[in-house]
Protein backbone atom coordinates (compact mmCIF):
# COMPACT_ATOMS: atom_id res chain seq x y z
CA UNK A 1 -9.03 15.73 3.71
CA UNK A 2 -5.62 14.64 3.01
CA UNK A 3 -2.68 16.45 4.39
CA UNK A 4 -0.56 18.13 1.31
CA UNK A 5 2.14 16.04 2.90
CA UNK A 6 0.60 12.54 2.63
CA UNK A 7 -0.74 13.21 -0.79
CA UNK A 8 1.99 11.75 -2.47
CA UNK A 9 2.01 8.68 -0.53
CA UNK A 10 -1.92 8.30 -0.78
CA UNK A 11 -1.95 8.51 -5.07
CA UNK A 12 0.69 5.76 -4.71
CA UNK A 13 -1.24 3.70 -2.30
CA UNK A 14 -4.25 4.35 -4.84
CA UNK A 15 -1.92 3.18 -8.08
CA UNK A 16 -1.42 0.22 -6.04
CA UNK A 17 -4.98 -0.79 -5.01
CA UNK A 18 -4.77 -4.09 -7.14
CA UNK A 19 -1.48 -5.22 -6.28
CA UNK A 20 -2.14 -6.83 -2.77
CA UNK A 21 -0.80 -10.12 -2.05
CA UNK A 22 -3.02 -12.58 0.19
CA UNK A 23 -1.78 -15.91 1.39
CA UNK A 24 -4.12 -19.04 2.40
CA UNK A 25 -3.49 -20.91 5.24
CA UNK A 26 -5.04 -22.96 7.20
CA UNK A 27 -8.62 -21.74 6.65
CA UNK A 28 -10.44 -21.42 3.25
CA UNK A 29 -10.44 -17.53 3.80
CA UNK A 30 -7.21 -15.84 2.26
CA UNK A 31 -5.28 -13.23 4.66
CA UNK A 32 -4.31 -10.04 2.93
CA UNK A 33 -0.42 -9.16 4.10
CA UNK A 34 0.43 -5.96 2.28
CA UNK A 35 1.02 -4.44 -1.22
CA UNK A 36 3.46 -6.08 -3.34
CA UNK A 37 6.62 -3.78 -2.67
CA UNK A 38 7.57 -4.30 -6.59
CA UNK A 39 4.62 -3.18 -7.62
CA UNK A 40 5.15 -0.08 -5.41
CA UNK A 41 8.45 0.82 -6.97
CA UNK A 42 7.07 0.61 -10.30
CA UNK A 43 4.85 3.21 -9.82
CA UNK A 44 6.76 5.63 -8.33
CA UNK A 45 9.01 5.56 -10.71
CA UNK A 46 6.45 5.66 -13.12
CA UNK A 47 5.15 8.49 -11.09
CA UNK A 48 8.16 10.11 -11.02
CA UNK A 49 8.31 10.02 -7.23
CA UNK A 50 11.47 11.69 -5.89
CA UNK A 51 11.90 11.18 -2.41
CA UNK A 52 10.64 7.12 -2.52
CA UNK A 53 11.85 6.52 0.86
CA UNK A 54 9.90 9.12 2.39
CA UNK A 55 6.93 7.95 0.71
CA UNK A 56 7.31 4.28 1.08
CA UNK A 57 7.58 4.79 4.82
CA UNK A 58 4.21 7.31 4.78
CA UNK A 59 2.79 4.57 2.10
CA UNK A 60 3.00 1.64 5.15
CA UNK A 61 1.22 3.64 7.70
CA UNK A 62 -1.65 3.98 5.24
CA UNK A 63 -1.48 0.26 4.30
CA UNK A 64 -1.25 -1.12 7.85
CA UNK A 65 -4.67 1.09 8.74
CA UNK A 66 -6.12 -0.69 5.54
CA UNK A 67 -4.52 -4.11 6.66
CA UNK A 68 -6.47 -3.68 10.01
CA UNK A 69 -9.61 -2.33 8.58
CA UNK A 70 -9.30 -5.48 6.35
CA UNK A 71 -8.52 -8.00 9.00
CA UNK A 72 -11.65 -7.32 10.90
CA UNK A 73 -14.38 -8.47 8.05
């Protein structure tokens, strides 16, 4: 269940599932680091998203849980 107050943030988190960005370093295995931010501003304003900073801020908490679920495979 998602709380009617996160649901905002989640559908843009969702819009946004292919924009990650992923740098290689050292090792052969690329590092996810976050969604691209422009690609987040695109679709709230394609989603008509008023209150963006609210929802960019609610947006990172769900994307550093994701970061950290995706750091660990």
């Amino acid at each position: 269940m998602i709380w009617p107050k996160h649901v905002t943030a989640w559908s843009v988190f969702s819009q946004c599932s292919g924009q990650w960005r992923y740098i290689t370093g050292l090792s052969a295995k690329p590092v996810a680091q976050g969604i691209d931010r422009a690609a987040v501003a695109s679709v709230m304003q394609m989603m008509g998203v008023e209150d963006t900073r609210e929802t960019l801020q609610r947006l990172q908490h769900i994307e550093a849980g994701a970061l950290e679920v995706m750091r660990q495979r």
